[in-house]
Protein backbone atom coordinates (compact mmCIF):
# COMPACT_ATOMS: atom_id res chain seq x y z
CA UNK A 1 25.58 11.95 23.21
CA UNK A 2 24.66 9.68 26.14
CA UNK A 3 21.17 7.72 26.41
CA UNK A 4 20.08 5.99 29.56
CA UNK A 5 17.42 3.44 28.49
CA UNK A 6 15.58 1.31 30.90
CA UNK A 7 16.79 -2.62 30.26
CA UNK A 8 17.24 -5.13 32.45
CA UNK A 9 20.44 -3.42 33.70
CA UNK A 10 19.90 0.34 34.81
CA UNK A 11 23.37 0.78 34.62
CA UNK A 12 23.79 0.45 30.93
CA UNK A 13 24.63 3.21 29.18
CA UNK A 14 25.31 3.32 25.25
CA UNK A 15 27.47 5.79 23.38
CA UNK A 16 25.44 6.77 20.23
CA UNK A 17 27.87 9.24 17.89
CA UNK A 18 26.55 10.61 14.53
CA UNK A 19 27.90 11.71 11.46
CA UNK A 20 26.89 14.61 9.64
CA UNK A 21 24.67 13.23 7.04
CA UNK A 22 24.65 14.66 3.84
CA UNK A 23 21.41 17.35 3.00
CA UNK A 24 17.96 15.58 2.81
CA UNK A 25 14.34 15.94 2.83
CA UNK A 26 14.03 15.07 6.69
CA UNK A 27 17.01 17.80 7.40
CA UNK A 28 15.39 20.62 5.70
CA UNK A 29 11.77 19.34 6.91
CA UNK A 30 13.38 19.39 10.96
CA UNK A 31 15.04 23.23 10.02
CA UNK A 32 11.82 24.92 8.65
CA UNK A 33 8.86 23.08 8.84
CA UNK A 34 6.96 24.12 11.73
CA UNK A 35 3.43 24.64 11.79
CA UNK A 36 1.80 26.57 14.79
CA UNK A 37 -1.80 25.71 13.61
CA UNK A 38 -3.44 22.51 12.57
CA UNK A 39 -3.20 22.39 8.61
CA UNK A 40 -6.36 22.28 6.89
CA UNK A 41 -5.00 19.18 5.16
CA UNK A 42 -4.41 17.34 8.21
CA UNK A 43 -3.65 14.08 5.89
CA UNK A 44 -0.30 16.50 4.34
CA UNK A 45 0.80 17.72 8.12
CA UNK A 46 0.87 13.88 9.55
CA UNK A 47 2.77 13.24 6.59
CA UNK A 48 5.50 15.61 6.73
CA UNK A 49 5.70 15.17 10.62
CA UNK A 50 6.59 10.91 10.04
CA UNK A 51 8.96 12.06 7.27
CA UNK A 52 10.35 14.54 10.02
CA UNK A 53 10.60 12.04 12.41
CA UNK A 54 11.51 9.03 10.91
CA UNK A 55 14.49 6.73 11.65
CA UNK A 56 14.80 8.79 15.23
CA UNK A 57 13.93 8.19 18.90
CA UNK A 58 10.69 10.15 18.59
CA UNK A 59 9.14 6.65 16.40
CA UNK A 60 10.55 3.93 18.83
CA UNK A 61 13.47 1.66 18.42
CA UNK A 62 14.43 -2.10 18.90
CA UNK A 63 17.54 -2.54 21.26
CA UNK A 64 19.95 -5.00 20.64
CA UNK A 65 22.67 -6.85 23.11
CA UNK A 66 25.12 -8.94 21.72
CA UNK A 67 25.18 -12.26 24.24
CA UNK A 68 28.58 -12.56 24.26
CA UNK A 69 29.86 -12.03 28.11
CA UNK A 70 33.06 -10.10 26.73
CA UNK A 71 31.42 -7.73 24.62
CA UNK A 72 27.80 -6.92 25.92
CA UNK A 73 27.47 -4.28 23.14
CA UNK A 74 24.05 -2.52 22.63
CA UNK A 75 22.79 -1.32 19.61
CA UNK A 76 19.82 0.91 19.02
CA UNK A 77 17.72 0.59 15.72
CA UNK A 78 15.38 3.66 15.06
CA UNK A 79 12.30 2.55 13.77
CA UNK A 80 11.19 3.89 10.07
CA UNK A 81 8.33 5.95 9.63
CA UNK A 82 7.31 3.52 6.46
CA UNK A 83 5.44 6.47 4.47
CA UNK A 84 5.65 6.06 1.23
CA UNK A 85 6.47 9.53 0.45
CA UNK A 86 9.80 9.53 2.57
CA UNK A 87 12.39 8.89 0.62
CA UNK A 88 14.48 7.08 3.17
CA UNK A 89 12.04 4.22 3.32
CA UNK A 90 10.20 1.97 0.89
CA UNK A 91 13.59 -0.10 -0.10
CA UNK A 92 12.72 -3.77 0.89
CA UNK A 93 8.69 -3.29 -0.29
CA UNK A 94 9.89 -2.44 -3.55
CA UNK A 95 11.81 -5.30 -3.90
CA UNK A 96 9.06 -7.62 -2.86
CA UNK A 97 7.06 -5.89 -5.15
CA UNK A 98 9.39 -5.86 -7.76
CA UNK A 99 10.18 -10.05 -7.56
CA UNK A 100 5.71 -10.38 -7.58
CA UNK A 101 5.59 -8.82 -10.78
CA UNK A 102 8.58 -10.61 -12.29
CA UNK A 103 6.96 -13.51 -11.72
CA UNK A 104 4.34 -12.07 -13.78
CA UNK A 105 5.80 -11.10 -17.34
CA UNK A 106 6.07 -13.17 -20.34
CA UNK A 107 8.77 -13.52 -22.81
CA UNK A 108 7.50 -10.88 -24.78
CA UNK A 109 8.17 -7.55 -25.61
CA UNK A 110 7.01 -4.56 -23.71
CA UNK A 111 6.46 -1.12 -24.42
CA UNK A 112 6.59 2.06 -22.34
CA UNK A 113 3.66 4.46 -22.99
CA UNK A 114 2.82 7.90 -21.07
CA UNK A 115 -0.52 9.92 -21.06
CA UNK A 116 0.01 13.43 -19.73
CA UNK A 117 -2.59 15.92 -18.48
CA UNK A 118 -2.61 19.74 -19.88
CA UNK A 119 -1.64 21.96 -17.24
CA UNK A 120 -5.62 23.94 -17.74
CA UNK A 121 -6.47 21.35 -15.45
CA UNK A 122 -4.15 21.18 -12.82
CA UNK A 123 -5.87 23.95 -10.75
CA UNK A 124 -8.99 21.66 -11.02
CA UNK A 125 -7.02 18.60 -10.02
CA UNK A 126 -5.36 19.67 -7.20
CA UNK A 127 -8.99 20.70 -5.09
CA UNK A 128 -10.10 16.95 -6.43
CA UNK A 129 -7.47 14.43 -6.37
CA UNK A 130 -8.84 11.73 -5.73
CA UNK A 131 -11.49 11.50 -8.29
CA UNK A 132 -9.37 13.42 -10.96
CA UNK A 133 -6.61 10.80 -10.74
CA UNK A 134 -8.59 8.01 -10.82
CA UNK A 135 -10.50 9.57 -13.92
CA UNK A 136 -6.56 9.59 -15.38
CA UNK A 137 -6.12 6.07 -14.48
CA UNK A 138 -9.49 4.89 -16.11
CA UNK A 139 -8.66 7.15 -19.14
CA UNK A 140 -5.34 5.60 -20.04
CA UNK A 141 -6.28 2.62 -19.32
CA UNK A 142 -9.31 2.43 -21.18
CA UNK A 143 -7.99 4.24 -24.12
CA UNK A 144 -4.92 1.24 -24.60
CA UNK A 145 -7.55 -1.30 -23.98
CA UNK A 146 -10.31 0.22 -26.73
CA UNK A 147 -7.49 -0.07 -28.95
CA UNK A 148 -6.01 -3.40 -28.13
CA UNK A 149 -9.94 -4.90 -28.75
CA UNK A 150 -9.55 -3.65 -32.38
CA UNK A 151 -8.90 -6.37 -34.84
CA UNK A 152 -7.35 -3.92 -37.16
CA UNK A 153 -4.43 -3.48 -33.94
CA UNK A 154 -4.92 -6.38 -32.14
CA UNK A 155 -7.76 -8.47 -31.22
CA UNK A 156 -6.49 -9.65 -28.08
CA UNK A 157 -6.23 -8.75 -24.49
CA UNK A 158 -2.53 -7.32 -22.96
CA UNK A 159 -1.25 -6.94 -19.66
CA UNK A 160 -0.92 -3.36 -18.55
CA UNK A 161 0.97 -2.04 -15.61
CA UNK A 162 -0.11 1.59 -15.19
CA UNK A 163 1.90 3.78 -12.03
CA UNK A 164 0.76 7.66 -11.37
CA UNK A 165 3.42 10.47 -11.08
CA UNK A 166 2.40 13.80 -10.35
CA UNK A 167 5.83 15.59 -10.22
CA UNK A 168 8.00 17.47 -12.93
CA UNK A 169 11.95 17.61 -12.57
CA UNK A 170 11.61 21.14 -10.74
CA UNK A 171 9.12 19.69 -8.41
CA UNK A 172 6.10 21.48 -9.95
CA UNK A 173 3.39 19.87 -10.48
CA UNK A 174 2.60 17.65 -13.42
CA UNK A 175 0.60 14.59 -13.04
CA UNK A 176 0.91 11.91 -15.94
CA UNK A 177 0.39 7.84 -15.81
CA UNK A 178 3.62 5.44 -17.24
CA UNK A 179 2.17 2.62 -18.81
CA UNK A 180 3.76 -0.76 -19.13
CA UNK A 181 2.05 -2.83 -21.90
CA UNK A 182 2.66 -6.22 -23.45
CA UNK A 183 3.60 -6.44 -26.66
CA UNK A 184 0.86 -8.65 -27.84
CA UNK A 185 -2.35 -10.32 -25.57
CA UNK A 186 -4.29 -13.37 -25.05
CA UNK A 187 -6.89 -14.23 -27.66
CA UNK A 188 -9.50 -16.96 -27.76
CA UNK A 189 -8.52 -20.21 -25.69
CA UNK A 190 -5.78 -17.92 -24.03
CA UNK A 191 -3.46 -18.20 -26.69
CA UNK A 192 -1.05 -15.37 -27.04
CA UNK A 193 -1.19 -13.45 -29.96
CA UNK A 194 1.68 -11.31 -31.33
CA UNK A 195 1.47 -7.17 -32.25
CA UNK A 196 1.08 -6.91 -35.82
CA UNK A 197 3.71 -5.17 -37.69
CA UNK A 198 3.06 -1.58 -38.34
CA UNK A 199 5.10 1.61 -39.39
CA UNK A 200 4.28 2.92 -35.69
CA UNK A 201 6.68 3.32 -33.25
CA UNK A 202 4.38 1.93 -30.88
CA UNK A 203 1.37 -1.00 -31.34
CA UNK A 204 -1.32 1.37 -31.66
CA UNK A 205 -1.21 5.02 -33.71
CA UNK A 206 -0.03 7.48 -30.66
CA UNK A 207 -1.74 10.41 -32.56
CA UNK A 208 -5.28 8.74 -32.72
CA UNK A 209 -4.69 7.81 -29.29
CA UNK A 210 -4.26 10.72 -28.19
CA UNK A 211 -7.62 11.92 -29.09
CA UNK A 212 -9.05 8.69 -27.90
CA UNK A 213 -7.50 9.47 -24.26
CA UNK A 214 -9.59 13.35 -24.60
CA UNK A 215 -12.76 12.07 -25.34
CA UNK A 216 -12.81 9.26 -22.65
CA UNK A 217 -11.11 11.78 -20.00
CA UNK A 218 -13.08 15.08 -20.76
CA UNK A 219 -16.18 12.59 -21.22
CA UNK A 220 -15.49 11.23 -17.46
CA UNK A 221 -15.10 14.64 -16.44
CA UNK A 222 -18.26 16.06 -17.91
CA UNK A 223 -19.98 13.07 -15.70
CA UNK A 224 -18.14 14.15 -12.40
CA UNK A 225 -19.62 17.66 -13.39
CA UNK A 226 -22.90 16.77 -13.81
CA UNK A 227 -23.04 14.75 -10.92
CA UNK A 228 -21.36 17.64 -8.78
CA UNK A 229 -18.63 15.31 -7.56
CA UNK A 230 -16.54 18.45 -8.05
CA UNK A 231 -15.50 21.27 -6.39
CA UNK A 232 -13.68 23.54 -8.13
CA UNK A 233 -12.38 26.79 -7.06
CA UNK A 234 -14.67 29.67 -7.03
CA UNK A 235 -12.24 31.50 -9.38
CA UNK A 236 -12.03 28.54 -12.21
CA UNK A 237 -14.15 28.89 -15.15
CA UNK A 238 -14.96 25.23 -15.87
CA UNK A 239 -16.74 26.00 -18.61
CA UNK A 240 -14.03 28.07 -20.38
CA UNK A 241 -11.54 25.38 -19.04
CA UNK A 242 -13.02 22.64 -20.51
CA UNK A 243 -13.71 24.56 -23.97
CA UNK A 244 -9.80 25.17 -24.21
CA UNK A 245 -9.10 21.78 -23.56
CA UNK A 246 -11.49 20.12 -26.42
CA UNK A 247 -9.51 22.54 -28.61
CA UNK A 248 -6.43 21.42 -27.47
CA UNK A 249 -4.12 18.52 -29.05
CA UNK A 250 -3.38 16.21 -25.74
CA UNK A 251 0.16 14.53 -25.31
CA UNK A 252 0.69 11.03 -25.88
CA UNK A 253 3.60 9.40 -26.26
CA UNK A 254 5.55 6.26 -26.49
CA UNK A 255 9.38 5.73 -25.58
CA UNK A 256 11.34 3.07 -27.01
CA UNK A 257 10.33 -0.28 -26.46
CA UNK A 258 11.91 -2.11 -23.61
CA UNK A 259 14.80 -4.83 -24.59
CA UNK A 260 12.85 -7.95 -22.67
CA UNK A 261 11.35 -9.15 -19.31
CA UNK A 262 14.49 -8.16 -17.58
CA UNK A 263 14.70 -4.25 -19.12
CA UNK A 264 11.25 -4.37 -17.31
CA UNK A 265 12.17 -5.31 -13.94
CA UNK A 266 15.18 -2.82 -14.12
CA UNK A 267 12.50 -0.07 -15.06
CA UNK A 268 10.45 -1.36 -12.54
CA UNK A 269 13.06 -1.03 -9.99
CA UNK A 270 13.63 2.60 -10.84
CA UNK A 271 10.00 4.03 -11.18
CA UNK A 272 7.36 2.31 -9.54
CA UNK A 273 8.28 3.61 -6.29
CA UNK A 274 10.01 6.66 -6.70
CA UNK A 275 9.60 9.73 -4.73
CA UNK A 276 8.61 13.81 -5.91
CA UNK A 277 12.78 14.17 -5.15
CA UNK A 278 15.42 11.82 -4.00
CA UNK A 279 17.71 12.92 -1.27
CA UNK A 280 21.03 12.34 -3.90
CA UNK A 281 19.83 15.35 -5.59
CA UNK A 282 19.41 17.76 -3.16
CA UNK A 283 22.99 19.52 -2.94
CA UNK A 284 22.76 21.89 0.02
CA UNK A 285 20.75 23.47 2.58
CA UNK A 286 21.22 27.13 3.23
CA UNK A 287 20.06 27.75 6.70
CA UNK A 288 21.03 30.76 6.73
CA UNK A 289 19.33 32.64 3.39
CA UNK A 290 16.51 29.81 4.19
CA UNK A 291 17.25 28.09 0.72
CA UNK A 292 17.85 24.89 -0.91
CA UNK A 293 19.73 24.34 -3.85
CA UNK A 294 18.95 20.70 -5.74
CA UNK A 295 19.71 18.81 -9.73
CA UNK A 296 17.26 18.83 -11.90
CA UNK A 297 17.40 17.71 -15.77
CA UNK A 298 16.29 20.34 -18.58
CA UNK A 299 14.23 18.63 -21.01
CA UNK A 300 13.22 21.74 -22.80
CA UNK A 301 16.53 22.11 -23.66
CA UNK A 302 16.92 18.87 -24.71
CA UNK A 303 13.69 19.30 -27.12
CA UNK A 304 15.68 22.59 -28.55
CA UNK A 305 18.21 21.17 -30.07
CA UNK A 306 20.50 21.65 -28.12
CA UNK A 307 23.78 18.97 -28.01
CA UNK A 308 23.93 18.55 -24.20
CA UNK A 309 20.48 16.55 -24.33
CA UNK A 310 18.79 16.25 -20.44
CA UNK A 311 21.16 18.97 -18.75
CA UNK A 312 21.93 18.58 -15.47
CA UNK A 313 21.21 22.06 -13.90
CA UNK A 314 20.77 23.10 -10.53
CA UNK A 315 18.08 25.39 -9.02
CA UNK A 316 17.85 27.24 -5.57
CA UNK A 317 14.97 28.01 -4.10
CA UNK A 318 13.38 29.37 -0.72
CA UNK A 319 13.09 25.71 1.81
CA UNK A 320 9.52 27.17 2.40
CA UNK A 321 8.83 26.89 -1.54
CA UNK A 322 10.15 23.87 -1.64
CA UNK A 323 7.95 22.45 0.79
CA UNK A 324 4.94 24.14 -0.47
CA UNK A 325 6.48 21.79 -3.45
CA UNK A 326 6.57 19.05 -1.86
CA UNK A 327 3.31 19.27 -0.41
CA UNK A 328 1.81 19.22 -3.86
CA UNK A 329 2.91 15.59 -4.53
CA UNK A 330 1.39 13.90 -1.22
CA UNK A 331 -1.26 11.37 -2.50
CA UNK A 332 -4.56 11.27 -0.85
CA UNK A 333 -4.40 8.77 1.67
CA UNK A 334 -4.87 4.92 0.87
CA UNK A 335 -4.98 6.05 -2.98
CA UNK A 336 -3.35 3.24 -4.78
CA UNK A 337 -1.17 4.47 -7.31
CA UNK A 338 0.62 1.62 -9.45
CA UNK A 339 -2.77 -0.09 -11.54
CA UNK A 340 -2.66 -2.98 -13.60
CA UNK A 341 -5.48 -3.82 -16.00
CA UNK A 342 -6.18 -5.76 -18.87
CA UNK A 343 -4.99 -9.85 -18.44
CA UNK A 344 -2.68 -8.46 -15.31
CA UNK A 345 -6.13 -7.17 -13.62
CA UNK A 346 -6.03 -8.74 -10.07
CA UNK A 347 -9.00 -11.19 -10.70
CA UNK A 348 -7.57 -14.62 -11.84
CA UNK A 349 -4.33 -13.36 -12.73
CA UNK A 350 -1.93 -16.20 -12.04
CA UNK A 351 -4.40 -18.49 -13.35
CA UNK A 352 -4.47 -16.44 -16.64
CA UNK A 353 -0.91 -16.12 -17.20
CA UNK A 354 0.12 -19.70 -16.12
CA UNK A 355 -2.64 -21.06 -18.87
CA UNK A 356 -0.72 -18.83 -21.63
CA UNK A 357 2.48 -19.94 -20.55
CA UNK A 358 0.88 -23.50 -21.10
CA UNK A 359 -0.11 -22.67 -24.38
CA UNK A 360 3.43 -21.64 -25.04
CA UNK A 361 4.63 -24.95 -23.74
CA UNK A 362 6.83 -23.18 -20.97
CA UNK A 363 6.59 -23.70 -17.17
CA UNK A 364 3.81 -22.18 -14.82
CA UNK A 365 4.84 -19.60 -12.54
CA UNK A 366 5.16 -20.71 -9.05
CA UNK A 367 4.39 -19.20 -6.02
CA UNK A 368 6.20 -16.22 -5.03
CA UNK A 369 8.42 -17.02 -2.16
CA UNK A 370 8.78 -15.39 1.26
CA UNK A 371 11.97 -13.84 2.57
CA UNK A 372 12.76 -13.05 5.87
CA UNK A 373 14.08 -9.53 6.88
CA UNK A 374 17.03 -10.39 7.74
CA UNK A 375 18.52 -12.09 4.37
CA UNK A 376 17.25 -9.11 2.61
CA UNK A 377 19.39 -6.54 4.70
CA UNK A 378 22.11 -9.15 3.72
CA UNK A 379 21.44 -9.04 -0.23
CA UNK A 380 20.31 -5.25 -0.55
CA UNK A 381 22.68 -3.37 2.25
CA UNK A 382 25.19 -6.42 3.43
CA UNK A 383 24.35 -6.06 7.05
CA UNK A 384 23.74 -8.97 8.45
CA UNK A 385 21.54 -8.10 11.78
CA UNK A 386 22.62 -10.35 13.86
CA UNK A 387 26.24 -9.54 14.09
CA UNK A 388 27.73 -7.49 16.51
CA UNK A 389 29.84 -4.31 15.42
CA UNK A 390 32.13 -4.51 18.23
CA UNK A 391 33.26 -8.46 18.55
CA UNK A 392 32.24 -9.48 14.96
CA UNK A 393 30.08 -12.46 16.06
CA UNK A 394 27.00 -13.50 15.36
CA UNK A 395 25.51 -12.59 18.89
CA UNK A 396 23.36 -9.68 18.79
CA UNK A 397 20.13 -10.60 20.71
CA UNK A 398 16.89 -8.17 20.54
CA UNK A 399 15.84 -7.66 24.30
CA UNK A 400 13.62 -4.41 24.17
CA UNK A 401 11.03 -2.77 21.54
CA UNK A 402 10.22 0.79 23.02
CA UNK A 403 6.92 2.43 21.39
CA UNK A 404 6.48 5.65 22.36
CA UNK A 405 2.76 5.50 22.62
CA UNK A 406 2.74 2.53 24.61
CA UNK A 407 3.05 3.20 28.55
CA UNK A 408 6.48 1.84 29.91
CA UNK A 409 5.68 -0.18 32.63
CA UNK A 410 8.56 0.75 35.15
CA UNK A 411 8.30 -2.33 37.23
């Protein structure tokens, strides 16, 4: 494929040659997504078409020249569609991200606790998002916090990171918040105090959480009702809904506490940012049966008893259904879905955490520093930017930024 692009030159010319990538979101997204009439979700259609488009000609590109008079190469870099949904983009945020919080944890342990919705409501929650998953935020939050305040548990204030999925290994839909939380808090005159030992597997009882987390969720949502910020469906009998769920025994449940700081980052790393599905597990796109085959792990069969714990199995569907999947896991837009609360609240927090780390006699936490782009590439993909792939040397120059929906100006 030859591309004529308007530099300084009109003569150059670049070769651009692709390999066939392997099968991904954007691929099967390009193939069958194609909607003929505005979505009534506009929000989910703008986000599909950036994941569609992103990384290609149709988003802009930077243009490269390396400087040196033998070589003139020119390079074209596609610009990202930065959604956070897309699973081809996100890398370098999540670092940064990743290195802020570092900066934030103590040498203390950390535990790994996650609240999960029953699936009565998920018929309700996905006509009310926004308010529903901020209700599950407040919940869990609240519920770890109530007990933390307890002298019997606690008595002290932790540091809770809190970060929303809404996705279940076969893509259905399953919202449920992953808590972080310290392994102690800050007292009176911010000195740390330890968890107390117990015979739980976790700092506070997970069963009496559990029906903690009810009554402060079904509590918030008998507010929302009463205030009609609601709309369910005109088929959903809240009423009957929300008399199954006060019935019902809600899940809890705490994993095994993290080995330090540095199990936290590495959890961090894998989590925080994730996507409904990675492109790795998608296996292959049938174009023409129209279905996609992907990996998914079988935790019911794990819970069975069965000796090949988490199968790996694999699961075809129609590339419509799978998109209607997909769909299902697009957040509302500017919804902020990783939390923290308690001493890691926003307000004050480096002050807070430096004056425990006082108390402890260890160093503040400095400043997180800033770097550049291009040392990043370096550390997370070794390419450095500014070499050129033809004559090896450091020469590659940028010389044009195309927008698309800026006007060229062909003078």
């Amino acid at each position: 494929m030859i591309t004529k692009h308007p530099l300084k030159n009109k003569n150059d010319v670049i070769m651009l040659s692709y390999t066939t990538p392997k099968a991904t979101v954007q691929q099967l997204l390009i193939k069958h997504y194609h909607p003929s009439t505005p979505s009534p979700n506009l929000h989910v259609q703008k986000v599909l078409q950036r994941l569609k488009t992103c990384r290609t000609a149709a988003l802009g590109y930077h243009v490269y020249r390396c400087n040196n008079e033998d070589c003139e190469n020119i390079k074209y870099q596609y610009h990202s569609c930065r959604d956070r949904h897309c699973p081809n983009c996100g890398a370098i945020k999540k670092d940064e991200w990743i290195e802020a919080r570092s900066l934030e944890l103590l040498p203390v342990k950390y535990y790994h606790v996650v609240f999960t919705l029953p699936h009565e409501l998920h018929c309700l929650i996905l006509g009310n998002r926004k308010v529903l998953f901020k209700l599950l935020f407040d919940a869990s939050a609240q519920t770890l916090l109530t007990f933390a305040k307890d002298q019997k548990y606690l008595g002290a204030l932790p540091g809770i990171i809190s970060v929303l999925h809404t996705w279940g290994q076969q893509l259905s839909f399953h919202p449920h918040i992953h808590c972080i939380v310290s392994g102690g808090g800050i007292a009176a005159d911010n000195e740390w105090k330890y968890g107390k030992k117990n015979t739980y597997r976790f700092l506070f009882p997970v069963k009496a959480m559990s029906i903690v987390f009810r009554a402060k969720f079904m509590e918030g949502l008998r507010k929302l009702i009463e205030n009609k910020t609601l709309t369910p469906k005109q088929d959903t009998d809240v009423k009957s809904v929300i008399n199954v769920l006060y019935k019902k025994d809600w899940i809890v449940y705490s994993k095994a506490p993290f080995g330090g700081p540095q199990s936290v980052i590495e959890y961090l790393g894998r989590y925080t940012h994730k996507v409904a599905i990675s492109n790795h597990r998608i296996k292959s796109i049938d174009d023409n049966h129209g279905t996609v085959t992907f990996d998914y792990k079988d935790y019911r069969s794990a819970g069975t008893g069965n000796a090949d714990k988490n199968l790996q199995k694999q699961m075809t569907i129609s590339c419509q259904e799978f998109i209607r999947r997909f769909e299902q896991h697009i957040l509302p837009p500017h919804f902020t879905k990783i939390r923290t609360y308690g001493y890691l609240a926003n307000r004050n927090r480096n002050r807070r955490i430096n004056e425990v780390l006082k108390k402890m006699k260890l160093p503040g936490h400095k400043g997180l520093v800033k770097i550049p782009l291009a040392i990043r590439m370096l550390e997370r993909y070794s390419i450095d930017i500014k070499e050129c792939a033809c004559c090896k040397q450091k020469t590659m120059q940028l010389v044009w930024i195309y927008n698309p929906w800026k006007k060229i100006d062909d003078g």
